[in-house]
Protein backbone atom coordinates (compact mmCIF):
# COMPACT_ATOMS: atom_id res chain seq x y z
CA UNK A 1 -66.31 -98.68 -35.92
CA UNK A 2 -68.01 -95.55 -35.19
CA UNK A 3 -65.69 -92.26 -35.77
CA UNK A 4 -67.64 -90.26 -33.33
CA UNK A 5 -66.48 -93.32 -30.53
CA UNK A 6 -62.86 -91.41 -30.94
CA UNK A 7 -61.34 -89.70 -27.49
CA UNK A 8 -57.99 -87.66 -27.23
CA UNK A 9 -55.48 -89.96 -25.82
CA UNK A 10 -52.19 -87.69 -26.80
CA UNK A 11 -51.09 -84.11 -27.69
CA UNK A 12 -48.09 -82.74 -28.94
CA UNK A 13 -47.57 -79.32 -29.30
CA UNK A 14 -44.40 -77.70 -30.97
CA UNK A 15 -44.79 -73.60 -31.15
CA UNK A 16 -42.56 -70.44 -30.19
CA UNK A 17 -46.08 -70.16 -28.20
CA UNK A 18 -45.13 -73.11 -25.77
CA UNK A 19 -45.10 -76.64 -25.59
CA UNK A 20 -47.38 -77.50 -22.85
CA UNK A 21 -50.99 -77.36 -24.53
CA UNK A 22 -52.79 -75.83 -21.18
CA UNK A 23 -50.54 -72.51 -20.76
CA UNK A 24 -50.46 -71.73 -24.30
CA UNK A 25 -50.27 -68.02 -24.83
CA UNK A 26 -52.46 -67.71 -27.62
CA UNK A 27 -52.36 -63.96 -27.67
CA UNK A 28 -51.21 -61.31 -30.31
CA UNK A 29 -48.83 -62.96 -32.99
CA UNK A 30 -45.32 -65.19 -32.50
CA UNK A 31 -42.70 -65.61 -34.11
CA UNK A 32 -42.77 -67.81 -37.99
CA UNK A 33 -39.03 -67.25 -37.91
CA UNK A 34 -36.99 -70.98 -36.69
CA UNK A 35 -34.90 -69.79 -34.10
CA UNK A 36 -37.09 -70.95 -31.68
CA UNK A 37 -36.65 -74.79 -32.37
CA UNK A 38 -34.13 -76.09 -30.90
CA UNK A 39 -33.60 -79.51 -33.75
CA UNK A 40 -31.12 -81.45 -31.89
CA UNK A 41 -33.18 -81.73 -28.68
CA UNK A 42 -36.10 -82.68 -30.41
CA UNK A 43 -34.95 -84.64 -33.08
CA UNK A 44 -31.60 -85.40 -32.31
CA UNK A 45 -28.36 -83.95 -33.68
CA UNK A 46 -28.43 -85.74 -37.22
CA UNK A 47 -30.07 -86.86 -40.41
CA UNK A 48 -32.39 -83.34 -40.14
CA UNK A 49 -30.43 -80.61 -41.95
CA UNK A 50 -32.24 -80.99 -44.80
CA UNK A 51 -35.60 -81.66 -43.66
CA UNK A 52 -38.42 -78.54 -44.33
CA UNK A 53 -38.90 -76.62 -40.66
CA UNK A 54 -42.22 -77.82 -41.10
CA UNK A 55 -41.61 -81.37 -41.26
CA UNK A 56 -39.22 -81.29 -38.17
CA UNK A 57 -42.18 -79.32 -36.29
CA UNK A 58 -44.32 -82.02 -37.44
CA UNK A 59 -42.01 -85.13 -36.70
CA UNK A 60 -41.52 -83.21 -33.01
CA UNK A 61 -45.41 -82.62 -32.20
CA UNK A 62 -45.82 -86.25 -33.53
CA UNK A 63 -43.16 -87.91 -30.49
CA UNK A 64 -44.80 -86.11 -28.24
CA UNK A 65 -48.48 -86.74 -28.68
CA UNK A 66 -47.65 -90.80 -29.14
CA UNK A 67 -45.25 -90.14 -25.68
CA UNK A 68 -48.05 -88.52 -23.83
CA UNK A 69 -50.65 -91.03 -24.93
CA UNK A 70 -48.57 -93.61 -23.52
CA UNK A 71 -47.27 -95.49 -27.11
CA UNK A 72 -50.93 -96.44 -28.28
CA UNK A 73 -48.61 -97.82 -31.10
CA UNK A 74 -47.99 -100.82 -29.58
CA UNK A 75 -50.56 -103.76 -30.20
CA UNK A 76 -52.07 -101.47 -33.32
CA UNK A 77 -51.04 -102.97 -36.76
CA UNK A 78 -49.29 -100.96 -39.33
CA UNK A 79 -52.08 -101.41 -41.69
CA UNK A 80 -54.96 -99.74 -39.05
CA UNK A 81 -52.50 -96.99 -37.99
CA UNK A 82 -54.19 -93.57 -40.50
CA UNK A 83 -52.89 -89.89 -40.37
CA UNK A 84 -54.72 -86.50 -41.66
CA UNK A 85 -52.75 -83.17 -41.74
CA UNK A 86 -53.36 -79.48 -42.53
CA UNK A 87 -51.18 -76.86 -44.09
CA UNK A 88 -51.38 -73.97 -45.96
CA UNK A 89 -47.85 -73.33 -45.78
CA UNK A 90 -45.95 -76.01 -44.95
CA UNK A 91 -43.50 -76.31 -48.10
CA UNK A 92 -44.43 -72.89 -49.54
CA UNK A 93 -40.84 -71.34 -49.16
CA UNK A 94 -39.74 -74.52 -50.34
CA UNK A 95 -40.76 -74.67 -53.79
CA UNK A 96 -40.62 -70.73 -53.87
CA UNK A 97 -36.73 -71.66 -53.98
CA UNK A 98 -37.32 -74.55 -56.27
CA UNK A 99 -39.18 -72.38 -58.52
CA UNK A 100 -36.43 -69.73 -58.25
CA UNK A 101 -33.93 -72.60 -58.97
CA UNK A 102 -36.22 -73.78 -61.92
CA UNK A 103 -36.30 -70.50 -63.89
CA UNK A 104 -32.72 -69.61 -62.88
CA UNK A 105 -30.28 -71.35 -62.75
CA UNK A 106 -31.86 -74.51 -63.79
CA UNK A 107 -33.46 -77.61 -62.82
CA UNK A 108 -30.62 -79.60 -62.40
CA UNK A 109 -29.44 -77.17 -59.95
CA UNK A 110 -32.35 -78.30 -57.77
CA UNK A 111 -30.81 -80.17 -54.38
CA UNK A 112 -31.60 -84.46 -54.38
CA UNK A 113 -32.02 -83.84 -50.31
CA UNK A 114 -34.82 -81.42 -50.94
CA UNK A 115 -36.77 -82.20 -53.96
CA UNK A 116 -38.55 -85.20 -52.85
CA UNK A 117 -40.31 -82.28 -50.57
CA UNK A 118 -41.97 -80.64 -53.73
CA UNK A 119 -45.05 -83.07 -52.63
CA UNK A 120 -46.98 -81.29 -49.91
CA UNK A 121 -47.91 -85.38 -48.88
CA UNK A 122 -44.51 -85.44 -48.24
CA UNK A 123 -44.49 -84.22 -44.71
CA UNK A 124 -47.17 -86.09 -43.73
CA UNK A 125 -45.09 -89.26 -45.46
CA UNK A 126 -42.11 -88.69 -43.12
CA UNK A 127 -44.45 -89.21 -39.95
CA UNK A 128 -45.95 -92.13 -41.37
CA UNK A 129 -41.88 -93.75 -42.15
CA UNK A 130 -41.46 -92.88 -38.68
CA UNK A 131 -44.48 -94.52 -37.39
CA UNK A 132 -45.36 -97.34 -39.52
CA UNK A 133 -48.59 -95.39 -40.63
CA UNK A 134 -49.29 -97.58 -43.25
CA UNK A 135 -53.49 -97.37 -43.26
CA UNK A 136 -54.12 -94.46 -45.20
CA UNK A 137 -52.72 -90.77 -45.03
CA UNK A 138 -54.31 -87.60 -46.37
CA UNK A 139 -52.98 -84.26 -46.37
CA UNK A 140 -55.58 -81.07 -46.65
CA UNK A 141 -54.91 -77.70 -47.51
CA UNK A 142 -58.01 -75.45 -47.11
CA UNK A 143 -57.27 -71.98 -46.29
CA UNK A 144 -57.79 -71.59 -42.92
CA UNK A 145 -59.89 -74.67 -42.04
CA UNK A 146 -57.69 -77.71 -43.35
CA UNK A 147 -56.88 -77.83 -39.65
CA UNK A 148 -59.67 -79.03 -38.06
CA UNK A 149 -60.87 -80.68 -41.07
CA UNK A 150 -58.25 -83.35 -40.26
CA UNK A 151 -60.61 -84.18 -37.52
CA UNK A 152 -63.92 -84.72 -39.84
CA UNK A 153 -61.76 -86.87 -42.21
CA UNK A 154 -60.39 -88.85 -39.83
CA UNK A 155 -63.81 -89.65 -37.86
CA UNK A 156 -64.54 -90.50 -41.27
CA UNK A 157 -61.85 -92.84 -42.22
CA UNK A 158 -62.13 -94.61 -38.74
CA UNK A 159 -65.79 -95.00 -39.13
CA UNK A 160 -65.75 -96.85 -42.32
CA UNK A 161 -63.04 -99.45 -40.91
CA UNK A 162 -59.85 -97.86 -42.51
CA UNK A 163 -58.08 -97.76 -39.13
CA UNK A 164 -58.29 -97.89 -35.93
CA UNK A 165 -56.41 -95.01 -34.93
CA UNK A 166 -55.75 -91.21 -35.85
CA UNK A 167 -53.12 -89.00 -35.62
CA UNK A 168 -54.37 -85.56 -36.42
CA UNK A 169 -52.61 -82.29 -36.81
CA UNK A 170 -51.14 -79.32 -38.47
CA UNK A 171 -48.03 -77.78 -39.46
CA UNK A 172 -47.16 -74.53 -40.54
CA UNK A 173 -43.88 -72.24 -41.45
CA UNK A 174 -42.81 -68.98 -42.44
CA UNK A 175 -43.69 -67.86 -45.84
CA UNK A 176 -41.17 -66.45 -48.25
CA UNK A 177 -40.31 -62.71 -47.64
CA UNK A 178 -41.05 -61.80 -50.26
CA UNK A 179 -44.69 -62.66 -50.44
CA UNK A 180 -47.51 -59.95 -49.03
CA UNK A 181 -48.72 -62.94 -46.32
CA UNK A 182 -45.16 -63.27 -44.75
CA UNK A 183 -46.47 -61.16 -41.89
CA UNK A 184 -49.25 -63.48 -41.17
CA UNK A 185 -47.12 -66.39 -41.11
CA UNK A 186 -47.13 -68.94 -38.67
CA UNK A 187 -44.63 -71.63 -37.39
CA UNK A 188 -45.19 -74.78 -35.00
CA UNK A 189 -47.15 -77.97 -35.30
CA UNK A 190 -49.30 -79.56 -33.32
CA UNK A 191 -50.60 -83.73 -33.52
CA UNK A 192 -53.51 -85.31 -31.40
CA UNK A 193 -53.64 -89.20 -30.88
CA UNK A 194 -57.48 -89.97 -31.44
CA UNK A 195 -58.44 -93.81 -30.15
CA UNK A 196 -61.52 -95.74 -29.59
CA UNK A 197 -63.17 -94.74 -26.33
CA UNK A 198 -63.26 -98.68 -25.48
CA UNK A 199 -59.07 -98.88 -25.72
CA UNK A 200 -58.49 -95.79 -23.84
CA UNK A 201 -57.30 -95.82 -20.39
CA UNK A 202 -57.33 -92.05 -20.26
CA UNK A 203 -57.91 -89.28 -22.34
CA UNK A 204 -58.07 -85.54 -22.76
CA UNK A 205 -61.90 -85.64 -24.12
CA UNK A 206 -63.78 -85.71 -27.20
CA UNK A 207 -64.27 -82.87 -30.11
CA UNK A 208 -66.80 -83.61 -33.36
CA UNK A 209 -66.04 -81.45 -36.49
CA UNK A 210 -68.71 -80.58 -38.98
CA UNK A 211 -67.54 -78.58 -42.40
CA UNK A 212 -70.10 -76.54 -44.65
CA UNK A 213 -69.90 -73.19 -46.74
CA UNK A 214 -71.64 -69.99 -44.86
CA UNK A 215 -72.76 -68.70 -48.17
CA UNK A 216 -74.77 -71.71 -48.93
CA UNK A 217 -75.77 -72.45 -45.22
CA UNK A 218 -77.17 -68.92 -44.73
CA UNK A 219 -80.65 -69.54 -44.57
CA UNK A 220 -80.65 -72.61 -42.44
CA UNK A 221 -78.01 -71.78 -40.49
CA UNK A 222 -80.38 -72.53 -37.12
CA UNK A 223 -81.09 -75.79 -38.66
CA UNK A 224 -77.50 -76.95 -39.34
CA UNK A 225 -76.60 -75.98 -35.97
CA UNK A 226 -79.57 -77.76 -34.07
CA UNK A 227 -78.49 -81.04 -36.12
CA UNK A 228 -75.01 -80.64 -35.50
CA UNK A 229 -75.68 -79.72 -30.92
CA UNK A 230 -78.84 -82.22 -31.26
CA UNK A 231 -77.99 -85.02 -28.30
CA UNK A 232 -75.12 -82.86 -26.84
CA UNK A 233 -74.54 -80.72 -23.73
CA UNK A 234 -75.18 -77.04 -24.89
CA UNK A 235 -71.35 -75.16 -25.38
CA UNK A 236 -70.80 -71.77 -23.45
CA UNK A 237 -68.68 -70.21 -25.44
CA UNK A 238 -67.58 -70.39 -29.07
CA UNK A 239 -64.39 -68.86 -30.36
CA UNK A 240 -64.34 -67.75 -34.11
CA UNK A 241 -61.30 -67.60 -35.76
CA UNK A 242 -61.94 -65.59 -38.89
CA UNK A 243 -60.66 -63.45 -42.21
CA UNK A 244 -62.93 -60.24 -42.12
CA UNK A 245 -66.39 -60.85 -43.94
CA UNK A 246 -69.60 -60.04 -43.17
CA UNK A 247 -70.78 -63.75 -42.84
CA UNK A 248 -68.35 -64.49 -40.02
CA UNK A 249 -69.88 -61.91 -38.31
CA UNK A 250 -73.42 -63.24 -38.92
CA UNK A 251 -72.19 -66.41 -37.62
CA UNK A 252 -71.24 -64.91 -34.67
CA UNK A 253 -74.47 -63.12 -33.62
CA UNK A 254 -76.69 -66.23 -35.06
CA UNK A 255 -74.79 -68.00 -31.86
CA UNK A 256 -75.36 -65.12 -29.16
CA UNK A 257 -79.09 -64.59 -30.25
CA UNK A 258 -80.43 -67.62 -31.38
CA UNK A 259 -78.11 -70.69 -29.72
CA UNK A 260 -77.63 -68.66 -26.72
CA UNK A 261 -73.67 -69.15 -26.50
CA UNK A 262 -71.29 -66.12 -25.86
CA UNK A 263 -69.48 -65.79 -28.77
CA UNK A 264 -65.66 -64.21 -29.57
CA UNK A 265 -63.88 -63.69 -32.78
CA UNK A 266 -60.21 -63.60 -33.37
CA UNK A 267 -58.33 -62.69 -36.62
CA UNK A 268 -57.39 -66.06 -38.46
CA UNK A 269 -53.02 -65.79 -39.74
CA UNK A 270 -51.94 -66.59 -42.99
CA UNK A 271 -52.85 -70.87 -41.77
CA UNK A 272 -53.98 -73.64 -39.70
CA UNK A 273 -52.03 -73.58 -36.68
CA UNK A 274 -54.29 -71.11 -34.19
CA UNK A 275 -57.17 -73.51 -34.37
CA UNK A 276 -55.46 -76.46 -33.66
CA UNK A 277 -53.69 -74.82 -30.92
CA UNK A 278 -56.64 -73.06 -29.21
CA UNK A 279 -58.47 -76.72 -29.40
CA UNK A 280 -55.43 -78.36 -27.27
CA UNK A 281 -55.18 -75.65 -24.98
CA UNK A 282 -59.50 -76.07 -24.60
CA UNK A 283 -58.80 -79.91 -24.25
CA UNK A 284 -56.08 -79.92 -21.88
CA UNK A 285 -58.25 -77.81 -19.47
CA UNK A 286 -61.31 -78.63 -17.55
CA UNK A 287 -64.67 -76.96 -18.51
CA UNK A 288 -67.59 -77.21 -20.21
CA UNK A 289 -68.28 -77.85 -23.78
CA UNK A 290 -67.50 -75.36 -26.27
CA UNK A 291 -67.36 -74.30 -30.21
CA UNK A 292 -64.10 -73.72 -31.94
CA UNK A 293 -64.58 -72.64 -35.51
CA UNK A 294 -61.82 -71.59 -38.54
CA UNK A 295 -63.60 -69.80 -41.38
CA UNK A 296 -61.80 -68.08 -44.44
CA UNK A 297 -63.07 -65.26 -46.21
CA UNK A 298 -64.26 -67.56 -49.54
CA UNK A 299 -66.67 -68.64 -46.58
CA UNK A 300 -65.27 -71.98 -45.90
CA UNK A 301 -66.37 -73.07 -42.15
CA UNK A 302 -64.95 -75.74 -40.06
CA UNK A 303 -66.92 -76.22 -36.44
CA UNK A 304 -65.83 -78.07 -33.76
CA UNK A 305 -67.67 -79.09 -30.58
CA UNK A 306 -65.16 -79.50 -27.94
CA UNK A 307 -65.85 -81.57 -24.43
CA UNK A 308 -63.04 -81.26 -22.72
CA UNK A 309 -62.14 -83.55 -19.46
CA UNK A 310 -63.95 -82.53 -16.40
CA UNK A 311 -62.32 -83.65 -13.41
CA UNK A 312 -59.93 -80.29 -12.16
CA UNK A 313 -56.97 -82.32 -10.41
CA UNK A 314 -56.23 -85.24 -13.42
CA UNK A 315 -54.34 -84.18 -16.08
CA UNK A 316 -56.88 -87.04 -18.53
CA UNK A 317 -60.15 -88.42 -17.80
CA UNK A 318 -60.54 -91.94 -16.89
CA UNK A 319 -62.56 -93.82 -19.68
């Protein structure tokens, strides 16, 4: 099966930004604190007090991308059911207590309800108990970019017959205060059902992810990008979300002058999370194609060509 065959059938979206993908406010910072999550409504009242808040933003964004896909569960075996997620911080005040616990007090002070979370896979692992996930799972952890990279990997996996659908998302929470990012931290998750375009009744639209390092890519930047829009409706707009460096900005003006698309950039937090919320706000509104792109200051690039549904009065496109 071709991974590039893959449409948006579902998105979930848990954030102190919103919850409904097309009136995100995707402005200024939000809160990384957990006040905003209200556990018992979206998990229920038990057997979550000692789950990570990234894990029960993740387990949330997960019900409600299979609910508003309309369970593309059923009929799918275990076995051909694969998951990708991004985090930078998803357990990393977590095992800054474990480690405080460690060289403390002692290991065998550590808590039995929260050390099986030492494993970033872990959070990934609850979604997959919860919804017999049982083809592969892969958690990524680029700075910045591990985001959309869940995308790429996931084409991937589909393509070479691993499953035959994708769940594909990010989580994030606050970091410890302690550390100098804390300020930059972000808090939310948010999961998109991908399905073969042949078994979707509706869907939000398509979005292809290519990866590279600016450094190396500098001098054939024009020719990646031809490659990568070759066969596609030409984007409008791209939105950069970037660490300050000069090759973000010479991304940037290589798309206004040379591909002819109107490009913004946008500081990147201390995560994944923006990205993956700015592409299902893009997705969940009509327009034309555009570029999304995370890049961290190593130079690390993740681009993603978004075509998002066209017709102004359905909330999904017919297939």
């Amino acid at each position: 099966m071709n991974g590039n065959g893959l449409v948006v059938t579902g998105i979930g979206v848990v954030s102190p930004r919103g919850g409904d993908p097309a009136a995100l406010d995707l402005e200024g910072a939000a809160p990384a604190d957990d006040a905003w999550f209200d556990v018992a409504a979206e998990l229920g009242p038990r057997g979550y007090k000692y789950v990570p808040p990234s894990c029960r933003y993740l387990l949330a964004a997960t019900r409600r991308a299979v609910v508003d896909a309309g369970d593309p569960l059923a009929g799918v075996p275990e076995a051909e059911r694969g998951m990708a997620l991004g985090t930078n911080s998803g357990i990393a005040a977590l095992t800054d207590a474990m480690d405080a616990t460690v060289t403390g007090p002692g290991a065998e002070r550590l808590s039995p309800a929260t050390a099986p979370y030492f494993s970033i896979n872990t959070l990934a692992g609850r979604v997959a108990m919860a919804h017999g996930v049982k083809g592969w799972n892969l958690t990524l952890t680029s700075p910045r970019t591990a985001g959309l990279e869940t995308l790429l990997a996931g084409a991937r996996a589909v393509a070479a017959g691993r499953s035959m659908l994708l769940l594909a998302g990010s989580t994030e929470a606050a970091r410890p205060a302690h550390r100098p990012a804390r300020s930059g931290s972000e808090a939310g998750a948010v999961v998109f059902v991908l399905e073969p375009r042949p078994r979707a009744a509706a869907h939000y639209g398509t979005c292809r992810t290519v990866t590279f390092s600016l450094p190396a890519a500098e001098q054939r930047l024009e020719e990646l990008l031809t490659r990568f829009l070759k066969n596609a409706p030409a984007p409008e707009a791209a939105l950069l979300i970037t660490d300050t460096f000069p090759l973000a900005s010479a991304l940037a003006e290589h798309l206004r002058h040379r591909v002819g698309v109107a490009a913004d950039t946008v500081p990147a937090p201390a995560g994944t999370l923006l990205p993956m919320l700015h592409l299902s706000r893009a997705l969940s509104r009509p327009g034309p194609p555009r570029l999304l792109a995370a890049i961290s200051s190593p130079g690390s690039c993740a681009l993603t060509l978004v075509h998002p549904r066209q017709p102004p009065d359905d909330t999904k496109e017919s297939a």
